[in-house]
C-alpha atoms as a PDB file:
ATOM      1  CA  UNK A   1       0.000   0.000   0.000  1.00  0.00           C
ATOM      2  CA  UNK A   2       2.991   2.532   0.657  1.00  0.00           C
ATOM      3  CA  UNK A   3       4.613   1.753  -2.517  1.00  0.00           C
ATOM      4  CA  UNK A   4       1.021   2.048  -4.470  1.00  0.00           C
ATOM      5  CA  UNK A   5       1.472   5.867  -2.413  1.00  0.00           C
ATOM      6  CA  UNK A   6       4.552   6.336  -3.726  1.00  0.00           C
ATOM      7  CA  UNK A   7       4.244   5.458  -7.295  1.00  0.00           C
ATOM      8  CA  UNK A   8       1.457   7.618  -7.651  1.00  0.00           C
ATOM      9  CA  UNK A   9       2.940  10.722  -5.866  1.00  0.00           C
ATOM     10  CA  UNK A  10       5.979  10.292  -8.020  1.00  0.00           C
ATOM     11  CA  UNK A  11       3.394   9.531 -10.942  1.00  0.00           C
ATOM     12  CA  UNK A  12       1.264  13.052 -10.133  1.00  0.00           C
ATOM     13  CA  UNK A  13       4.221  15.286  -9.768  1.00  0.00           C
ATOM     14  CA  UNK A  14       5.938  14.374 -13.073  1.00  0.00           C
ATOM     15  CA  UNK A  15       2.447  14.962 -14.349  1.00  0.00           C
ATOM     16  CA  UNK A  16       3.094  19.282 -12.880  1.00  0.00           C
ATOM     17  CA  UNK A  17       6.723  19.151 -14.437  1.00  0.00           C
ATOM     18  CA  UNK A  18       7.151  22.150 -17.045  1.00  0.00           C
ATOM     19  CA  UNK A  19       8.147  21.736 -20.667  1.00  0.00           C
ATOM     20  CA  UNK A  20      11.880  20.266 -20.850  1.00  0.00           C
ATOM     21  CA  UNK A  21      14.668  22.924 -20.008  1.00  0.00           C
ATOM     22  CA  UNK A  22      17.193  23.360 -22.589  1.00  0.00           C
ATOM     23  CA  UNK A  23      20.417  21.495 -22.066  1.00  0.00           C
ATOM     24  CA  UNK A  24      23.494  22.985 -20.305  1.00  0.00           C
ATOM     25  CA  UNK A  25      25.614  25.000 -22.209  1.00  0.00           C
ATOM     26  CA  UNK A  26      29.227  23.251 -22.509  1.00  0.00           C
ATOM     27  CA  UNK A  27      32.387  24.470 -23.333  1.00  0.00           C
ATOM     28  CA  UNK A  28      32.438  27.650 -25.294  1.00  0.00           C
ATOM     29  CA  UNK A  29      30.909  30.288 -26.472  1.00  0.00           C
ATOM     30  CA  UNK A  30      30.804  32.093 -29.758  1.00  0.00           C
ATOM     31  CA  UNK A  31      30.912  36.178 -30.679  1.00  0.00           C
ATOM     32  CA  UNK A  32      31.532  38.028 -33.085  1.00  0.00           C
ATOM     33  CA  UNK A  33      35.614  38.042 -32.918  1.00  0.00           C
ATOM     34  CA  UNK A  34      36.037  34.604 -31.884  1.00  0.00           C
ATOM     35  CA  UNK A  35      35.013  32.106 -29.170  1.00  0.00           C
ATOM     36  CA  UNK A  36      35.470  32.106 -25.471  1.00  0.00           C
ATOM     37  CA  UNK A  37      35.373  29.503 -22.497  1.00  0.00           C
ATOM     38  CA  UNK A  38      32.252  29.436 -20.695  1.00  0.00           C
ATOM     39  CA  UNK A  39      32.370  30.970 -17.547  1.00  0.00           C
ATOM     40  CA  UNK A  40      35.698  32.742 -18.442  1.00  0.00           C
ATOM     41  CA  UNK A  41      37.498  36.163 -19.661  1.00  0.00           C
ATOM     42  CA  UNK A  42      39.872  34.383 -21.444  1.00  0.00           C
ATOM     43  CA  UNK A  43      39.595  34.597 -25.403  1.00  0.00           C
ATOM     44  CA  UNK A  44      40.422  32.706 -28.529  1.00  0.00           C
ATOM     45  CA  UNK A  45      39.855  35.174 -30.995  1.00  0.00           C
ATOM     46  CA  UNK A  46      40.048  35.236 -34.652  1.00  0.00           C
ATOM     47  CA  UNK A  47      43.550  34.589 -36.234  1.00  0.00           C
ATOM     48  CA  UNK A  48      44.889  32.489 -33.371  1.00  0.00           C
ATOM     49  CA  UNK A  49      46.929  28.979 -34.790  1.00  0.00           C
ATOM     50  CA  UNK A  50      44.834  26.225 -35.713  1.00  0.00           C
ATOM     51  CA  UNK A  51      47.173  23.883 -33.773  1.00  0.00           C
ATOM     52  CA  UNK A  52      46.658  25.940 -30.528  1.00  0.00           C
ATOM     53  CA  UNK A  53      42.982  26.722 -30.918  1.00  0.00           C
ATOM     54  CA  UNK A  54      41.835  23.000 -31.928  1.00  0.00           C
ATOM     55  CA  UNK A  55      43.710  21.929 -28.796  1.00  0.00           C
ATOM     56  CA  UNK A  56      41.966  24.297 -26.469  1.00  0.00           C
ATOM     57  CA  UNK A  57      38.568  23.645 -28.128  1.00  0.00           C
ATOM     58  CA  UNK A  58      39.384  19.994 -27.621  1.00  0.00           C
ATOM     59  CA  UNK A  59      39.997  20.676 -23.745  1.00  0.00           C
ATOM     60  CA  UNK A  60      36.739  22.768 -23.478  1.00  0.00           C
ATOM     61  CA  UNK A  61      34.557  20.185 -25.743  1.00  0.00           C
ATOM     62  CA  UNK A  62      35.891  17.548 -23.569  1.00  0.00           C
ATOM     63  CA  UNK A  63      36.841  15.258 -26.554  1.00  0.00           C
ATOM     64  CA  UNK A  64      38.570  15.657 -30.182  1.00  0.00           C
ATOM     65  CA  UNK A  65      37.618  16.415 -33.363  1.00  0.00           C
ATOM     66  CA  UNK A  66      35.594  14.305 -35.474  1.00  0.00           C
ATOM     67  CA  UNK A  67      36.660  15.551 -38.365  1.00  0.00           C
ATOM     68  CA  UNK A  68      38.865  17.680 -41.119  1.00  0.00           C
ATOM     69  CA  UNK A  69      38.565  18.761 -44.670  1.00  0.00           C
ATOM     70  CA  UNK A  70      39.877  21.061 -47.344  1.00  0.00           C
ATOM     71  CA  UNK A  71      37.875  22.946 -49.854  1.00  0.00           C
ATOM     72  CA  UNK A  72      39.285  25.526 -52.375  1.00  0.00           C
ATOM     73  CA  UNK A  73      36.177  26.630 -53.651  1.00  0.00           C
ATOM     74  CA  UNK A  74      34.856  29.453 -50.937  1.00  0.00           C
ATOM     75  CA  UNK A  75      34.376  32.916 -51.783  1.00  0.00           C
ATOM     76  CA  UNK A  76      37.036  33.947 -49.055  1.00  0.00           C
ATOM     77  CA  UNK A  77      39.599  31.550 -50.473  1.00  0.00           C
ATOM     78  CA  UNK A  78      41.003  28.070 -49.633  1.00  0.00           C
ATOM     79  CA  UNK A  79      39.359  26.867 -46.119  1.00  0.00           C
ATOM     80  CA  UNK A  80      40.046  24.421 -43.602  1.00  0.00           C
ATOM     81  CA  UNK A  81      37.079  23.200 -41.782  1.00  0.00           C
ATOM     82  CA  UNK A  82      37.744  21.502 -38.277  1.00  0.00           C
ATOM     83  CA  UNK A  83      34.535  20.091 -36.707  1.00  0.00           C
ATOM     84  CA  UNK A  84      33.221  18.314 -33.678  1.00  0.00           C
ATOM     85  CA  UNK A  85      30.352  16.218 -34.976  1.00  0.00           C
ATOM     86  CA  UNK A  86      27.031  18.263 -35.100  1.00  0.00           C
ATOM     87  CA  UNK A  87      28.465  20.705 -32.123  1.00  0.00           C
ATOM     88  CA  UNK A  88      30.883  23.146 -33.800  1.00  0.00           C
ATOM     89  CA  UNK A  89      33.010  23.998 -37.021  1.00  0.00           C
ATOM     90  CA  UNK A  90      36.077  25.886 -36.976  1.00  0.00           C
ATOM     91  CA  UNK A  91      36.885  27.274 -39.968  1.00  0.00           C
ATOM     92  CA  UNK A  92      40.700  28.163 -40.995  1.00  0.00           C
ATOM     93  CA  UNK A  93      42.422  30.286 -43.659  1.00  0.00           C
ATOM     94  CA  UNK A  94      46.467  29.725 -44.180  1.00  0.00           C
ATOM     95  CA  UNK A  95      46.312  28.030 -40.798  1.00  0.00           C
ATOM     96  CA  UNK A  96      44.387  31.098 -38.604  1.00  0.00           C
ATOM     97  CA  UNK A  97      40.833  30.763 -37.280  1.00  0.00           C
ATOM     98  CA  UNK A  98      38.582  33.302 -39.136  1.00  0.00           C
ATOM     99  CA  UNK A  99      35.216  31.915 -38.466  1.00  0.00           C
ATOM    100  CA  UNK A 100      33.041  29.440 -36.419  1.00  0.00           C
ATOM    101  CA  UNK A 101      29.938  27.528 -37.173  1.00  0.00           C
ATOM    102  CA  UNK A 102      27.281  26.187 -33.896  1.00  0.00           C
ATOM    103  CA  UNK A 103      25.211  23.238 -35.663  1.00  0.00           C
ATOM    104  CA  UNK A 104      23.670  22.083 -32.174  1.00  0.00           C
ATOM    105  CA  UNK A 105      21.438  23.458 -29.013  1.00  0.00           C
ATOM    106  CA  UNK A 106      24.557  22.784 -26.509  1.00  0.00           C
ATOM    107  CA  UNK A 107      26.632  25.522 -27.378  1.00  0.00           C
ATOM    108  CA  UNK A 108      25.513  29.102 -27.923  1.00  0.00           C
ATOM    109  CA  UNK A 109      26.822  32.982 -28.978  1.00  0.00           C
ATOM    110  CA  UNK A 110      27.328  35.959 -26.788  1.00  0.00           C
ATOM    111  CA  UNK A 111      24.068  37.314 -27.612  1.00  0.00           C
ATOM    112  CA  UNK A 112      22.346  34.280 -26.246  1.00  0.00           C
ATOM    113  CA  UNK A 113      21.469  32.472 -29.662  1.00  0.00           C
ATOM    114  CA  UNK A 114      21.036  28.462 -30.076  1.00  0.00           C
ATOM    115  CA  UNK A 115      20.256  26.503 -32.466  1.00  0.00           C
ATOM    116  CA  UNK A 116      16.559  25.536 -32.320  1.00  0.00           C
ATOM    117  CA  UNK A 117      14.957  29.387 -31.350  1.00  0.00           C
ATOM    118  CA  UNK A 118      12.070  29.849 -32.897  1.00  0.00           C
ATOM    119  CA  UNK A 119      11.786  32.593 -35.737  1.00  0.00           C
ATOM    120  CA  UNK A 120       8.893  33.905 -32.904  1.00  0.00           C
ATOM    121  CA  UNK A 121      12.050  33.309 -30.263  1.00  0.00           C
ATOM    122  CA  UNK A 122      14.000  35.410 -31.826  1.00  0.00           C
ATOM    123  CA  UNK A 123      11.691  38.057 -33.144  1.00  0.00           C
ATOM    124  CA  UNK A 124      10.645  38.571 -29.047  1.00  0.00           C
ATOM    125  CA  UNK A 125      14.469  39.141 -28.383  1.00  0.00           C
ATOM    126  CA  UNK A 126      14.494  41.792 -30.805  1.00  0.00           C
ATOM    127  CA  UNK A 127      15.740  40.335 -33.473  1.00  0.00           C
ATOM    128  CA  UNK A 128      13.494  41.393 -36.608  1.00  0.00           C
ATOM    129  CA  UNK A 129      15.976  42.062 -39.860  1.00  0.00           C
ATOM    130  CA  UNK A 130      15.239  38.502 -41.673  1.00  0.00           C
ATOM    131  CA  UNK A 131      16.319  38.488 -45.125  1.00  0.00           C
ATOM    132  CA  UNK A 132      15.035  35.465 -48.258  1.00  0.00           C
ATOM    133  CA  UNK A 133      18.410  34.668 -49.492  1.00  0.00           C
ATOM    134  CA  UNK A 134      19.129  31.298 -51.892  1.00  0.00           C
ATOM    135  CA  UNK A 135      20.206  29.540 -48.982  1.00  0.00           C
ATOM    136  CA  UNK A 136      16.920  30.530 -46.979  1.00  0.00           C
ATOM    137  CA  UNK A 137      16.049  32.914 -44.254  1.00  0.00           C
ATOM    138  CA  UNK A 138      18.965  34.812 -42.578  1.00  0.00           C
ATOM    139  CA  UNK A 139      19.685  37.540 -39.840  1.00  0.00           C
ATOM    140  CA  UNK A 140      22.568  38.992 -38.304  1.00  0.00           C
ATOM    141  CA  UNK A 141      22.897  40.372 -34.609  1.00  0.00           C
ATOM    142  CA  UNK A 142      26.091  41.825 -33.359  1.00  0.00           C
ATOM    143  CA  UNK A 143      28.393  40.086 -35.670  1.00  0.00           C
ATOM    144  CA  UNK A 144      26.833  37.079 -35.373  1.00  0.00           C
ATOM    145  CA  UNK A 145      24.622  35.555 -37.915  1.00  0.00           C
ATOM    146  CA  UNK A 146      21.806  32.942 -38.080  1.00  0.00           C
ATOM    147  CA  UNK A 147      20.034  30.562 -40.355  1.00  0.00           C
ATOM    148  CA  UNK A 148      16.196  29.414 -40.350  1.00  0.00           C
ATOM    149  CA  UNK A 149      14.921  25.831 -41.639  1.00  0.00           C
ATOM    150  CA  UNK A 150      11.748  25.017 -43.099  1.00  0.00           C
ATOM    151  CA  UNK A 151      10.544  24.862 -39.116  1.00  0.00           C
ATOM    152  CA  UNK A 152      11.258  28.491 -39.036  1.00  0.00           C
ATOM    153  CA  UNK A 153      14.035  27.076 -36.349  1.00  0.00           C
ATOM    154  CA  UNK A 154      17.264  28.714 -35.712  1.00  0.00           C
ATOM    155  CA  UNK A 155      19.355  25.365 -38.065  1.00  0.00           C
ATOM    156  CA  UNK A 156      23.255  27.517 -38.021  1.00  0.00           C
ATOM    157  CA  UNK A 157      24.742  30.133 -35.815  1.00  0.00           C
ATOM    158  CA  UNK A 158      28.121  31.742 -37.570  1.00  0.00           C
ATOM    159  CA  UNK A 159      30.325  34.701 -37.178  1.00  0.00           C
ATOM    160  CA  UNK A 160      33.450  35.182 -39.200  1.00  0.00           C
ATOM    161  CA  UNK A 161      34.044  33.532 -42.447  1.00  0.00           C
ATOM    162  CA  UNK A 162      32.045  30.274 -44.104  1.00  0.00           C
ATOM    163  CA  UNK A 163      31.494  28.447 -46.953  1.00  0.00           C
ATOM    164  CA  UNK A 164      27.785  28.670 -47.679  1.00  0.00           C
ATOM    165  CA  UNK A 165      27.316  28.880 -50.930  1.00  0.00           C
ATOM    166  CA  UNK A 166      24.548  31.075 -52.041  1.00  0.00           C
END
């Protein structure tokens, strides 16, 4: 009979539990001239080594990269891409960070945005300069850029230089 008690107490106040919180922000965080460790002053800004800053995001990320590749064909020239599955892309010119990519709703920018905000989201944190382009609906706040999905969900958060091709 106590354990009946139990179960349904548990049962009834999982039933009052508000829609699921959005996960914990790990490791870094992205602006507009670089990325920083959460909780921390310290910087790894834009034209810093790629040996130095894939170690460091390595340490932060708490694991490696998942992958590397070359392309030649980007508007800002030759680019090495450095990623971390669906998390983060780093992307290099002549070995120097000059831009980052968030592809996931772990890791966010200065300004607060994750991937997964709602165009709605976003519009009631003041962000309201959308713009159709050929690769869909973007925005930019403070340096740092975004890209809706079909969803009208937040799909890429950027600053620096990429290789979207539009």
């Amino acid at each position: 009979m106590i354990r009946a008690a139990a179960l349904f107490i548990c049962l009834a106040l999982s039933a009052c539990m508000t829609a699921e919180e959005p996960p914990e922000i790990i490791g870094v965080i992205g602006d507009s001239e670089g990325l920083h460790p959460v909780g921390s002053q310290q910087r790894i800004d834009f034209g810093r080594a790629k040996i130095g800053v894939v170690d460091a995001i390595s340490r932060l990320l708490g694991r490696g990269p998942t992958g590397e590749f070359f392309t030649e064909e980007c508007g800002a020239g030759p680019i090495t891409a450095v990623s971390w599955g669906d998390d983060l892309k780093l992307n290099f010119i002549d070995g120097a960070l000059r831009g980052w990519v968030m592809q996931s709703d772990v890791l966010r920018s200065e300004n607060g945005l994750r991937v997964g905000q709602t165009r709605s989201e976003l519009e009631a944190a003041g962000i309201t300069d959308f713009e159709n382009t050929s690769i869909g609906v973007e925005f930019g706040s403070e340096g740092v850029f975004g890209l809706l999905n079909a969803q009208n969900e937040l799909a890429y958060v950027w600053s620096g230089v990429t290789c979207f091709y539009r």
